[in-house]
C-alpha atoms as a PDB file:
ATOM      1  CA  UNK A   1     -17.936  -4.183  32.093  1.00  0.00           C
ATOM      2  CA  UNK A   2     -17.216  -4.203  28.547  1.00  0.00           C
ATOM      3  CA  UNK A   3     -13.536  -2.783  27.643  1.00  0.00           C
ATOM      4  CA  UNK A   4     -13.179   0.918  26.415  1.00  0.00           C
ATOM      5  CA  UNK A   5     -11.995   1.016  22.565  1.00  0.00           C
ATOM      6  CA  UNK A   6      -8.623   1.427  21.715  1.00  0.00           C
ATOM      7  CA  UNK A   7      -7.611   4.813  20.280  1.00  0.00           C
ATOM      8  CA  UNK A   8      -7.378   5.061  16.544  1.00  0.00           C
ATOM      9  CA  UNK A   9      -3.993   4.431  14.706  1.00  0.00           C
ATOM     10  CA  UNK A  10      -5.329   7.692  12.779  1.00  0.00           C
ATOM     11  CA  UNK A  11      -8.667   9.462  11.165  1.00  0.00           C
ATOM     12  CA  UNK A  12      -9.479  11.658   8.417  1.00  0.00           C
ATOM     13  CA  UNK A  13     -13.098  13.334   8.658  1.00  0.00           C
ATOM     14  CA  UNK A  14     -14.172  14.864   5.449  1.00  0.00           C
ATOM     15  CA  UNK A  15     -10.357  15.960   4.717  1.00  0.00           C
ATOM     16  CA  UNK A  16      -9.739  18.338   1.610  1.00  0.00           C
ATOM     17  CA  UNK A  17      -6.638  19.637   0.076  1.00  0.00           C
ATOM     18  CA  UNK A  18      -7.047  22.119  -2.751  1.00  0.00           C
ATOM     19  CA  UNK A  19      -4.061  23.764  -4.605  1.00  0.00           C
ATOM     20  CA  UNK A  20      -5.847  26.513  -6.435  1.00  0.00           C
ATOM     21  CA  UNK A  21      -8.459  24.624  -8.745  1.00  0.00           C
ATOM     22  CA  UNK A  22      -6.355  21.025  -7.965  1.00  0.00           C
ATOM     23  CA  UNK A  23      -8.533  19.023  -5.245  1.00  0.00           C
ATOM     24  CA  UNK A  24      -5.380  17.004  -4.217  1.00  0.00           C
ATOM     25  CA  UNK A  25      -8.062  14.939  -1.534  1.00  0.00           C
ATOM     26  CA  UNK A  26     -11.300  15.622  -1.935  1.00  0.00           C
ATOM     27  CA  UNK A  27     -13.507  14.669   0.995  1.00  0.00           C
ATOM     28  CA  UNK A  28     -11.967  12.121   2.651  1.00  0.00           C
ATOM     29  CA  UNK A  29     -12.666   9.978   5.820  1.00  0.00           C
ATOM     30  CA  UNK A  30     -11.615   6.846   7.091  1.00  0.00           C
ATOM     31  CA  UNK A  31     -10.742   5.465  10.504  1.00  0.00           C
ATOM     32  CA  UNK A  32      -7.367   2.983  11.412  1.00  0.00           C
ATOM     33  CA  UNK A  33      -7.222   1.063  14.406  1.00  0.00           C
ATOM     34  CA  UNK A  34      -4.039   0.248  16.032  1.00  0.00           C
ATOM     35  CA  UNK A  35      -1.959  -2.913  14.914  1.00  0.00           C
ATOM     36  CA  UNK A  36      -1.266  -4.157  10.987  1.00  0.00           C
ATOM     37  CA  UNK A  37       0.098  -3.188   8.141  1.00  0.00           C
ATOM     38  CA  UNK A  38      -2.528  -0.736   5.734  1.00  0.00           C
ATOM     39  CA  UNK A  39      -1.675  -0.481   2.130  1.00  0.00           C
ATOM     40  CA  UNK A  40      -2.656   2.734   0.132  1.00  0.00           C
ATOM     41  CA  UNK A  41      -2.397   2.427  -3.564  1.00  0.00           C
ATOM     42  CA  UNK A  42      -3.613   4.848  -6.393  1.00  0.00           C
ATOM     43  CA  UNK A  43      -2.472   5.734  -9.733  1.00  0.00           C
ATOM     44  CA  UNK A  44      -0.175   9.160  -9.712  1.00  0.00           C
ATOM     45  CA  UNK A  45      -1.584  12.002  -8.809  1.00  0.00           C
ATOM     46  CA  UNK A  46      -4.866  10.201  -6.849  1.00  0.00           C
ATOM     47  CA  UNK A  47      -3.275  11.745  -3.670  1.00  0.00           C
ATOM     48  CA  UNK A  48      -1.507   9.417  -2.016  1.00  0.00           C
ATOM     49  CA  UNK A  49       1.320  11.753  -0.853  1.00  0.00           C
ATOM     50  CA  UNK A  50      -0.652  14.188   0.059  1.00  0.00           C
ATOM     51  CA  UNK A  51      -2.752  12.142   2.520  1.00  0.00           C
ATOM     52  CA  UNK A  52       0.519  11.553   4.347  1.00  0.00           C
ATOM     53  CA  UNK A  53       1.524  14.800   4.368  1.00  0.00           C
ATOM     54  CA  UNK A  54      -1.938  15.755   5.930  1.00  0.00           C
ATOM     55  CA  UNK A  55      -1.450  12.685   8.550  1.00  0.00           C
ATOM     56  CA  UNK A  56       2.083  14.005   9.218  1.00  0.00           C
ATOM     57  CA  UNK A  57       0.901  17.906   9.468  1.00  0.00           C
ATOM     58  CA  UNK A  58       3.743  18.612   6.701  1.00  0.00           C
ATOM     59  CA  UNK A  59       0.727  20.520   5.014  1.00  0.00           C
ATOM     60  CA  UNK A  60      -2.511  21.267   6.862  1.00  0.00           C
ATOM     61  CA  UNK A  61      -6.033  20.650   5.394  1.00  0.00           C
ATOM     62  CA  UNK A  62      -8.342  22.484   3.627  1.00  0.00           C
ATOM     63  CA  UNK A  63     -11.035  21.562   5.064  1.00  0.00           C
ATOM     64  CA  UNK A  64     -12.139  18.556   7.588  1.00  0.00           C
ATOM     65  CA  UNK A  65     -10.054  17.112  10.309  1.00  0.00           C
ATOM     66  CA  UNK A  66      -6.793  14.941  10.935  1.00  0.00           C
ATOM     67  CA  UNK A  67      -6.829  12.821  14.251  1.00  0.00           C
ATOM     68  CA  UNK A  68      -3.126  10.846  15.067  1.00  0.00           C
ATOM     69  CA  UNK A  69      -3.299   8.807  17.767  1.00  0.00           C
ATOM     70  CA  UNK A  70      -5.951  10.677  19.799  1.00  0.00           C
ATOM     71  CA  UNK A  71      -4.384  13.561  18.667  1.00  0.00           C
ATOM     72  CA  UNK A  72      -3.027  16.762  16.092  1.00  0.00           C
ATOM     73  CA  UNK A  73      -1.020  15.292  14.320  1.00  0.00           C
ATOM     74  CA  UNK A  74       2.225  17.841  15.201  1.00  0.00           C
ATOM     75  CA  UNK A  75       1.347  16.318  19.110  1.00  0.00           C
ATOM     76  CA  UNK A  76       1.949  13.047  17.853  1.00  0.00           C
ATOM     77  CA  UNK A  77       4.885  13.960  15.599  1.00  0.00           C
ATOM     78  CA  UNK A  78       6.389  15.592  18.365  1.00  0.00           C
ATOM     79  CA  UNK A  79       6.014  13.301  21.219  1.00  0.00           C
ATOM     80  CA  UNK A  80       8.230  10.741  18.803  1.00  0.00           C
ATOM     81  CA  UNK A  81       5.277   8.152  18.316  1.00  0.00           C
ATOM     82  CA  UNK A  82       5.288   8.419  14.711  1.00  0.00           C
ATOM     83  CA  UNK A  83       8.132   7.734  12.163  1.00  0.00           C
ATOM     84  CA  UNK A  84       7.952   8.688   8.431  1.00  0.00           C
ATOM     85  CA  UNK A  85       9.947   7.245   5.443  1.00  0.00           C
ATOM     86  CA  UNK A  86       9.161   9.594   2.655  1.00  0.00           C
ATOM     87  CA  UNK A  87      10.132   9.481  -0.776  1.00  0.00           C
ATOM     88  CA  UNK A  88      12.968  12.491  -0.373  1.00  0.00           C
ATOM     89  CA  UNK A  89      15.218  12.798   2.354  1.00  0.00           C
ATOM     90  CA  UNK A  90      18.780  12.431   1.694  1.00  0.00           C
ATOM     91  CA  UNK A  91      21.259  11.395   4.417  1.00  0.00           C
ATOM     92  CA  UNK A  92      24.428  13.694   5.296  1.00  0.00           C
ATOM     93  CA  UNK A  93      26.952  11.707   3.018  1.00  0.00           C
ATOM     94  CA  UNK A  94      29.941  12.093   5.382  1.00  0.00           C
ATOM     95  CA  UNK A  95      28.524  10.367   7.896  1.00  0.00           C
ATOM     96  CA  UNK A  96      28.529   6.309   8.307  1.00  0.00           C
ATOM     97  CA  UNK A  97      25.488   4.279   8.339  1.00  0.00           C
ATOM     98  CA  UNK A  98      26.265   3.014  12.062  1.00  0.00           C
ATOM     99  CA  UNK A  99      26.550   6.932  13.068  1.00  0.00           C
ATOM    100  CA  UNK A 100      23.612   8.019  11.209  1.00  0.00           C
ATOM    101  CA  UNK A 101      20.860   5.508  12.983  1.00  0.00           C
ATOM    102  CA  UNK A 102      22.905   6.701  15.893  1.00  0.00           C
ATOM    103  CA  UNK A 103      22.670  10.613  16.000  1.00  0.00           C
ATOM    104  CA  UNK A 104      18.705   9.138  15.355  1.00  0.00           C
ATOM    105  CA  UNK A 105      18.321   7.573  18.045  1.00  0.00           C
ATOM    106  CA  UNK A 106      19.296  10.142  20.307  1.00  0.00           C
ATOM    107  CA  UNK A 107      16.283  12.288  19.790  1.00  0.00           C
ATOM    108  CA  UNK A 108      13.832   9.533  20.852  1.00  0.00           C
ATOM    109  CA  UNK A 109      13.332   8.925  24.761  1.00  0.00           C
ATOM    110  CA  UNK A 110      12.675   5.190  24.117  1.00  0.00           C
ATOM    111  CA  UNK A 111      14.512   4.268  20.987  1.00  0.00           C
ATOM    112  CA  UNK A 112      14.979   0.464  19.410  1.00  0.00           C
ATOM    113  CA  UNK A 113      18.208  -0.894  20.445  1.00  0.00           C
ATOM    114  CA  UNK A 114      20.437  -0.217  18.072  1.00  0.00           C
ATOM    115  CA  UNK A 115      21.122  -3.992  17.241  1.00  0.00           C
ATOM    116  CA  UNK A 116      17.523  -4.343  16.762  1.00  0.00           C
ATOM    117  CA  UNK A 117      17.059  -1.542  14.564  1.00  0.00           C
ATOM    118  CA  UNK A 118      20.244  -2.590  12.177  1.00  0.00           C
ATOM    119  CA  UNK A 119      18.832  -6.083  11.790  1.00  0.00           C
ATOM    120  CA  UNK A 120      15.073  -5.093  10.772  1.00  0.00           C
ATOM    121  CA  UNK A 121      16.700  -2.834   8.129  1.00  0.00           C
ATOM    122  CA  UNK A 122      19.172  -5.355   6.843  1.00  0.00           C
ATOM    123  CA  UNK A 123      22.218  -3.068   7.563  1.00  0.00           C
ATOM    124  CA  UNK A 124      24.894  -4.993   9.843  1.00  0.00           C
ATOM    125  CA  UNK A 125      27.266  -5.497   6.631  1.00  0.00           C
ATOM    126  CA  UNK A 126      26.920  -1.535   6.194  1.00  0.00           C
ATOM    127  CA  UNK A 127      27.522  -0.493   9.159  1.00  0.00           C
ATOM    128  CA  UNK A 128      30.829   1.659   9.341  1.00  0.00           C
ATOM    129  CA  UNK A 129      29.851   2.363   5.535  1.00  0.00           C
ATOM    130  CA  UNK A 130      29.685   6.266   4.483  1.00  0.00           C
ATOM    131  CA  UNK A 131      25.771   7.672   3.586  1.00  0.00           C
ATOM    132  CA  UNK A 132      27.694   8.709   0.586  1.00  0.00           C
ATOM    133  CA  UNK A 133      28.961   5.427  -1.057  1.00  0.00           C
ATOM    134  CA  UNK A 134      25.672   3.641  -0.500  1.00  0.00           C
ATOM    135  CA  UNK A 135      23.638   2.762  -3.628  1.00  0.00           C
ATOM    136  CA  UNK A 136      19.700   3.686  -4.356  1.00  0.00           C
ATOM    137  CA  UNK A 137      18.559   0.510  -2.899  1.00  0.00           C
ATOM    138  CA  UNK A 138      21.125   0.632   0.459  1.00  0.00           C
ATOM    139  CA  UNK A 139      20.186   4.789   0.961  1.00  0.00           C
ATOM    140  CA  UNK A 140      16.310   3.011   1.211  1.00  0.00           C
ATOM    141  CA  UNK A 141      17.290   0.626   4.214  1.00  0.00           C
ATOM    142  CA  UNK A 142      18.855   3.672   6.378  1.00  0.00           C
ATOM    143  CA  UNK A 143      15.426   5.757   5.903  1.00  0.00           C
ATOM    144  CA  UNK A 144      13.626   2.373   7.041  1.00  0.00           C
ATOM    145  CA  UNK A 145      16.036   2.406   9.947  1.00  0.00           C
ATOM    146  CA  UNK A 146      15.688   5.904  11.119  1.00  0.00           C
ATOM    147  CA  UNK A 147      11.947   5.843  10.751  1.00  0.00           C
ATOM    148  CA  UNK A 148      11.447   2.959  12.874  1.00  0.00           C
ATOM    149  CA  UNK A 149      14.838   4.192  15.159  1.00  0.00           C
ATOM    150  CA  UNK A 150      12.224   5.917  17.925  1.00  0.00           C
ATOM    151  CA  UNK A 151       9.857   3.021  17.754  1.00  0.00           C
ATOM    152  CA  UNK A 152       7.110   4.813  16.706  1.00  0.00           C
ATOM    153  CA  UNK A 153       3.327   3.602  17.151  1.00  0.00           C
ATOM    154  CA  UNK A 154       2.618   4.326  14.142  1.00  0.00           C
ATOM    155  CA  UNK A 155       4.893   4.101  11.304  1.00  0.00           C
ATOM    156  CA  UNK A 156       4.131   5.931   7.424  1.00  0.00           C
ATOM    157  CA  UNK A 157       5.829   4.562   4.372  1.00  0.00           C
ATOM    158  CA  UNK A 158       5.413   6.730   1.081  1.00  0.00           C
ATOM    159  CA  UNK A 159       7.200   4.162  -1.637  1.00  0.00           C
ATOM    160  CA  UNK A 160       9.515   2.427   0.649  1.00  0.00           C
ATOM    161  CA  UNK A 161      11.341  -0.044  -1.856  1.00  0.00           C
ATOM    162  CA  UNK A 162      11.953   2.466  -4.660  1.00  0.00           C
ATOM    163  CA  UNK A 163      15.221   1.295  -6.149  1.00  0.00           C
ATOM    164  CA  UNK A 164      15.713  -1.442  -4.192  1.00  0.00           C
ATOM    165  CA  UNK A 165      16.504  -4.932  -6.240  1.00  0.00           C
ATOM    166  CA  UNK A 166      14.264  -8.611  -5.502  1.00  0.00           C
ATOM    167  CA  UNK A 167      15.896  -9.503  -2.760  1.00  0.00           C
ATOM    168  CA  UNK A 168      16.224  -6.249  -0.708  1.00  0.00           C
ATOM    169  CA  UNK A 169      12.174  -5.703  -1.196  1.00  0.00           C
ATOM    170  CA  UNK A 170      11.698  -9.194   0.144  1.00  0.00           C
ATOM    171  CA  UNK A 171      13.927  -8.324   3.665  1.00  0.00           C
ATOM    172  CA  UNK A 172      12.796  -4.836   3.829  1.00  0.00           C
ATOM    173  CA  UNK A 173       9.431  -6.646   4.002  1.00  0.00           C
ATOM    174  CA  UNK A 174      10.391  -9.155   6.489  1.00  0.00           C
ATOM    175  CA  UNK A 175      11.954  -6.460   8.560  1.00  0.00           C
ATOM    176  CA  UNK A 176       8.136  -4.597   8.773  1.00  0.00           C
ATOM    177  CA  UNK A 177       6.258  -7.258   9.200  1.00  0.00           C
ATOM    178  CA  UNK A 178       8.317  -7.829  12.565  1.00  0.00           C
ATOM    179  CA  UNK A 179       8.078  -4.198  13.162  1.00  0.00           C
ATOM    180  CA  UNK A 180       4.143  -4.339  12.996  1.00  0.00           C
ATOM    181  CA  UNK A 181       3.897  -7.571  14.271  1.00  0.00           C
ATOM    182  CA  UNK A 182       4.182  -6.155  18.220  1.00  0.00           C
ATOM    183  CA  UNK A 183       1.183  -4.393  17.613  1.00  0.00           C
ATOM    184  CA  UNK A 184       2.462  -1.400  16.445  1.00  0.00           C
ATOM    185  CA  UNK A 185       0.534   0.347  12.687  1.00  0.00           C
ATOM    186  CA  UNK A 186       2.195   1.021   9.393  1.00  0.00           C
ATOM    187  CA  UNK A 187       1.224   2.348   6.694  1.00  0.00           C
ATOM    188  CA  UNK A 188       2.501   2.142   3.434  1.00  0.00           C
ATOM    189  CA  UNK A 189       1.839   3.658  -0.155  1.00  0.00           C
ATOM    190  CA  UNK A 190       2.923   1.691  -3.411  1.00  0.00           C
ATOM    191  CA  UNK A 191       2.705   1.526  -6.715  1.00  0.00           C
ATOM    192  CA  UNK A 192       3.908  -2.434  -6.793  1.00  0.00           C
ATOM    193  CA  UNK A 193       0.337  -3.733  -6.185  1.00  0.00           C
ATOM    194  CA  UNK A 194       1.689  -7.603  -5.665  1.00  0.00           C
ATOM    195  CA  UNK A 195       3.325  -5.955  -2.490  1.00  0.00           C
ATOM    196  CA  UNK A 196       0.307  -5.081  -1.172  1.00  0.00           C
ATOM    197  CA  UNK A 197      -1.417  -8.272  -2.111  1.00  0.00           C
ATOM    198  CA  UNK A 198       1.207  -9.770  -0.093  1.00  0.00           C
ATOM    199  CA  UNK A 199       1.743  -7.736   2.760  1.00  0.00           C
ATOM    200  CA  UNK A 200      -1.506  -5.810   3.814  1.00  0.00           C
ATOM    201  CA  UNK A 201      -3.936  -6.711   6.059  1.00  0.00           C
ATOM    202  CA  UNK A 202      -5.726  -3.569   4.957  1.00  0.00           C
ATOM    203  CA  UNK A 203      -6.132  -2.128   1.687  1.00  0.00           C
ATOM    204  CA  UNK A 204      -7.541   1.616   0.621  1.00  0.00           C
ATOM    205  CA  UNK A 205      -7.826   2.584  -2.879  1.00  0.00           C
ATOM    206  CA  UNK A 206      -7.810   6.444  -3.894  1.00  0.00           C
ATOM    207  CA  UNK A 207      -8.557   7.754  -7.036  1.00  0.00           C
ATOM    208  CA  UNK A 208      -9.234  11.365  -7.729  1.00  0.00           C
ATOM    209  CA  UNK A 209      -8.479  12.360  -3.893  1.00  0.00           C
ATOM    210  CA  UNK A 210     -11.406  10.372  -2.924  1.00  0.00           C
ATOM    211  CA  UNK A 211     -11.654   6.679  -1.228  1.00  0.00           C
ATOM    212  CA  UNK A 212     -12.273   4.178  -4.325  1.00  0.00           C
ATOM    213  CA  UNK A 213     -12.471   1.121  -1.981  1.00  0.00           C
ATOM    214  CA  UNK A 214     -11.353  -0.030   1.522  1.00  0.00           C
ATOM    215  CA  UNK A 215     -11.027  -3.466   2.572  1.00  0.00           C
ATOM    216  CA  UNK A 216      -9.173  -6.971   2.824  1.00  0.00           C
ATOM    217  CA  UNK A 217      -7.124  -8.171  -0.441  1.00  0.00           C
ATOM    218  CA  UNK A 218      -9.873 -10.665  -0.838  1.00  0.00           C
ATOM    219  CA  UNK A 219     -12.786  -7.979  -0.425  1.00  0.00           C
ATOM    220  CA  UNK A 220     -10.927  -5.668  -3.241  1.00  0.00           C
ATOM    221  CA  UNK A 221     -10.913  -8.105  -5.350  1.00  0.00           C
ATOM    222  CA  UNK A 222     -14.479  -9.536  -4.786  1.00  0.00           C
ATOM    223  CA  UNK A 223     -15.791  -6.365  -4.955  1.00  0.00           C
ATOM    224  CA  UNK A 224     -14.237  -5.677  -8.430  1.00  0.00           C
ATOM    225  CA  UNK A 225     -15.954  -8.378 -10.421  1.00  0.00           C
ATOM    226  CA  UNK A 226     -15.313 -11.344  -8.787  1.00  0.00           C
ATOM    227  CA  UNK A 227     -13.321 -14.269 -10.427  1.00  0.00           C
ATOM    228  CA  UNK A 228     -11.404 -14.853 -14.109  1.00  0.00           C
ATOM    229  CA  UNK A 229     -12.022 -17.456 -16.184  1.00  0.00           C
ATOM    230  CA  UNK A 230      -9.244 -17.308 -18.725  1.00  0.00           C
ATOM    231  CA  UNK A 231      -8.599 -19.203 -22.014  1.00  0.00           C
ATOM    232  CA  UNK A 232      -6.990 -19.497 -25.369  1.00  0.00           C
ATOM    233  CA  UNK A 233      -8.849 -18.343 -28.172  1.00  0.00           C
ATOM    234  CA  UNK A 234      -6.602 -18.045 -31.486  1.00  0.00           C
ATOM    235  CA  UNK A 235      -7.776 -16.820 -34.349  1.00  0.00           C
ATOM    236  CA  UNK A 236     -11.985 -18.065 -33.400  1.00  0.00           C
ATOM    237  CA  UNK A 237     -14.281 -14.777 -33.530  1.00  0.00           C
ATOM    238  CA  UNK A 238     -14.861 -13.868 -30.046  1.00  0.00           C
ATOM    239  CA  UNK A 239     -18.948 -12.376 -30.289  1.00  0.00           C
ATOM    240  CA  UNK A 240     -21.373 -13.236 -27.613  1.00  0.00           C
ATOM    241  CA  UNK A 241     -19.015 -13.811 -24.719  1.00  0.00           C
ATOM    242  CA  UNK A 242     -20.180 -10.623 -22.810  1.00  0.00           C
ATOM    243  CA  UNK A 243     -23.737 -12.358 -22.638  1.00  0.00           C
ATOM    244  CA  UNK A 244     -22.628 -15.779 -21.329  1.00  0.00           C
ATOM    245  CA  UNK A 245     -24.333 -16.310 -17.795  1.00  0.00           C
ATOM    246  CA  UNK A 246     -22.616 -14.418 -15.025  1.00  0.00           C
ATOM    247  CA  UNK A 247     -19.894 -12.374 -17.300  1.00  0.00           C
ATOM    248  CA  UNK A 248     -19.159  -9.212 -16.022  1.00  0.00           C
ATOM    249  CA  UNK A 249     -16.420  -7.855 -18.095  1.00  0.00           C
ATOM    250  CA  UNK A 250     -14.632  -9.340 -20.990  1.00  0.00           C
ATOM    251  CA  UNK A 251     -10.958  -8.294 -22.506  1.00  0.00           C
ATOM    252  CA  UNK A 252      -9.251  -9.923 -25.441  1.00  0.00           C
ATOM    253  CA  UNK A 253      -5.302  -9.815 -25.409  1.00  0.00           C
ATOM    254  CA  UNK A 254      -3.007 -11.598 -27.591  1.00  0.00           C
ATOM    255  CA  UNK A 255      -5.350 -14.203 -28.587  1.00  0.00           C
ATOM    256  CA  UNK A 256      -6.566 -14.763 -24.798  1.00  0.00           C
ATOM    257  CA  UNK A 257      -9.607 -14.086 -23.057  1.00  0.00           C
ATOM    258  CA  UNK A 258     -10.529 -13.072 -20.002  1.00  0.00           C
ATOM    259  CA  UNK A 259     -13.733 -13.055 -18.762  1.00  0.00           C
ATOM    260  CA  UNK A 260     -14.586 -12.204 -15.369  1.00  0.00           C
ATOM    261  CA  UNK A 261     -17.525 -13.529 -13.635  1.00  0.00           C
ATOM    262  CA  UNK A 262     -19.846 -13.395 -10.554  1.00  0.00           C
ATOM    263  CA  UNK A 263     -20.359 -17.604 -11.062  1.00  0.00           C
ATOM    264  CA  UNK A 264     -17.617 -19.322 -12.673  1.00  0.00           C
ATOM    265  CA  UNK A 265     -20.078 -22.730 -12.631  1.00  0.00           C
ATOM    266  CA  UNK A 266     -22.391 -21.117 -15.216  1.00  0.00           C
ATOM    267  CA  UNK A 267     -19.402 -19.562 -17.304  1.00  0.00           C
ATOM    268  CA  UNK A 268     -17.771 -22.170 -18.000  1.00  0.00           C
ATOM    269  CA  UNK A 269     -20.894 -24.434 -18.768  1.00  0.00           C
ATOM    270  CA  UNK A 270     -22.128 -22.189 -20.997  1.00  0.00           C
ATOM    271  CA  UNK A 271     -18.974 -21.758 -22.833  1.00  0.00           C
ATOM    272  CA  UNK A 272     -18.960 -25.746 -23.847  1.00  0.00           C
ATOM    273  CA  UNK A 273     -22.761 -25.285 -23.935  1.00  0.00           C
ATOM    274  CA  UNK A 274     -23.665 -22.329 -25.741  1.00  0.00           C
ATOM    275  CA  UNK A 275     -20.775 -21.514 -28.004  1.00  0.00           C
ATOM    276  CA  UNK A 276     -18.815 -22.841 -30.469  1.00  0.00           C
ATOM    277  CA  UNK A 277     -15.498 -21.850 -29.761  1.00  0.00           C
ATOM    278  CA  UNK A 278     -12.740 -24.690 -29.364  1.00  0.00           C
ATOM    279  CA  UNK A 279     -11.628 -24.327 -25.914  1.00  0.00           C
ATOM    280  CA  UNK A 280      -7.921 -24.015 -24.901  1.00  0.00           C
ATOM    281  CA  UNK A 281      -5.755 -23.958 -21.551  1.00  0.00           C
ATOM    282  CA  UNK A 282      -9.073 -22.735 -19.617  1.00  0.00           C
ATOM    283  CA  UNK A 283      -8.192 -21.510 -16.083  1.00  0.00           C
ATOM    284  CA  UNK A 284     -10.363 -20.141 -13.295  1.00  0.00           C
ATOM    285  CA  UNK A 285      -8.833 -17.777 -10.760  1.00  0.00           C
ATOM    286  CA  UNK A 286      -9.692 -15.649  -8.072  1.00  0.00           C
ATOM    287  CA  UNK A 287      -8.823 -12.773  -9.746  1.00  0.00           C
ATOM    288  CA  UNK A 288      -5.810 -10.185  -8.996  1.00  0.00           C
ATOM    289  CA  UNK A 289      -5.451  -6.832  -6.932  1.00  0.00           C
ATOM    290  CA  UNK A 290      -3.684  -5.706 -10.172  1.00  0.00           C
ATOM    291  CA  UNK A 291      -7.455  -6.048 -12.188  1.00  0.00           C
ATOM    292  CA  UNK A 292      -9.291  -4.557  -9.023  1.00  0.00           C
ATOM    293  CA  UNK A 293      -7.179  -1.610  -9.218  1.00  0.00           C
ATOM    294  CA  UNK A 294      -7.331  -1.295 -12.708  1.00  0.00           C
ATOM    295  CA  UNK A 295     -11.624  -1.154 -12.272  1.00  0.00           C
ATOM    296  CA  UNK A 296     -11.901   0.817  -9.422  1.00  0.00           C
ATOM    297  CA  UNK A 297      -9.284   3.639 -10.304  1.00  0.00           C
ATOM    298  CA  UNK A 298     -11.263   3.846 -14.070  1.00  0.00           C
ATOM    299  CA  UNK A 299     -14.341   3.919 -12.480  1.00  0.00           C
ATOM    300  CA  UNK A 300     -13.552   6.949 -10.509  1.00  0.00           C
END
């Protein structure tokens, strides 16, 4: 007997939100199973936040249907299985960060040990510290903390390391990666695309309200154009490189070309081949989410 399927982390099925003539999302669906970490990256305005808002039931659809773990979304919310760090939310200042994550925990039946929770945030030194004398970066960590405080199933992250410095992104992302490494789901939307690169195993791209591309780091970038071959060119006219064997896309910057390419063999034979140009520093790479973004969102 083959095992039933595991419930969906969440599903959208042909979601809209319209603000007068302003199609926030515009038709979107897409499915989540349970476990990983699921980037969602689009330029401002492509409706990010507004997808989770409609995931959260902060703001109810225009059309189409929201699924949460098997569920509405306010059943979900409400049962404590899902925890939300969004962009705005400011702590009560008076209050210390060890009483804080707390008063938290005390709404969830099964919350994180409190040990746990101050060690996946980074937050033992701040402990007996006030809400009110932490800085940009610190104020982040405590919304991490109280989001994950009723370890939720599913966790939603709109922008999570706004203000924070180098090395208080890189242990805010240790810390999820152990949250979502039990099998728990998080999902996170930012506009630092080497974060995603780094930490997703899932990647969807929305531009205009619709779904630009979903799919591995890898896949994003394949999809996109392929790979770079990158070189030096000076002052040497650049004509004819867009019909070199297997260019896609060309872009001259600063004296350096970039030429991506569906077969970086015949590229870069035909550049010692069929041109004339003196060839400097000549790299081939696999490309970067950065460009992939960059087609995808002006393709939309």
């Amino acid at each position: 007997m083959e095992p039933l399927p595991s419930t969906p982390a969440f599903a959208l099925d042909g979601v809209a939100k319209h603000y007068g003539d302003v199609r926030a999302v515009d038709g979107l669906s897409l499915t989540a199973g349970t476990g990983g970490a699921i980037a969602l990256l689009g330029p401002n305005g492509a409706g990010k936040s507004t997808t989770i808002s409609l995931l959260l039931g902060l703001t109810r659809p225009t059309a189409g249907t929201v699924r949460l773990l098997g569920g509405p979304p306010e059943e979900a919310v409400t049962r404590g299985r899902v925890g939300a760090m969004l962009q705005h939310g400011e702590l009560m200042p008076e209050l210390t960060v060890g009483e804080l994550v707390g008063f938290v925990r005390g709404l969830y039946p099964r919350p994180l040990p409190l040990g746990e929770i101050l060690d996946l945030a980074d937050l033992g030194p701040l402990v007996r510290r006030r809400a009110g004398r932490l800085s940009g970066g610190q104020a982040q960590r405590v919304r991490f903390a109280l989001a994950v405080a009723g370890a939720p199933d599913l966790l939603m992250l709109d922008e999570p390391t706004a203000a924070m410095d180098v090395e208080s992104r890189l242990r805010f992302w240790d810390g999820m990666r152990a949250y979502a490494a039990d099998g728990r789901t998080v999902l996170f939307a930012t506009h630092y695309l080497e974060e995603a690169d780094q930490h997703a195993d899932r990647v969807l791209v929305i531009a205009g309200g619709r779904l630009a591309a979903d799919g591995t780091t890898a896949q994003i970038k394949a999809a996109a154009g392929g790979r770079l071959v990158t070189f030096r060119l000076g002052d040497q006219p650049a004509a004819g490189l867009e019909s070199l064997p297997g260019v896609t896309a060309v872009e001259i910057r600063d004296g350096v070309a970039r030429l991506r390419t569906d077969d970086t063999a015949l590229t870069t034979a035909a550049l010692y081949r069929d041109t004339t140009l003196v060839i400097r520093d000549l790299e081939v790479s696999g490309g970067h989410l950065e460009d992939a973004f960059l087609a995808l969102t002006r393709e939309s």
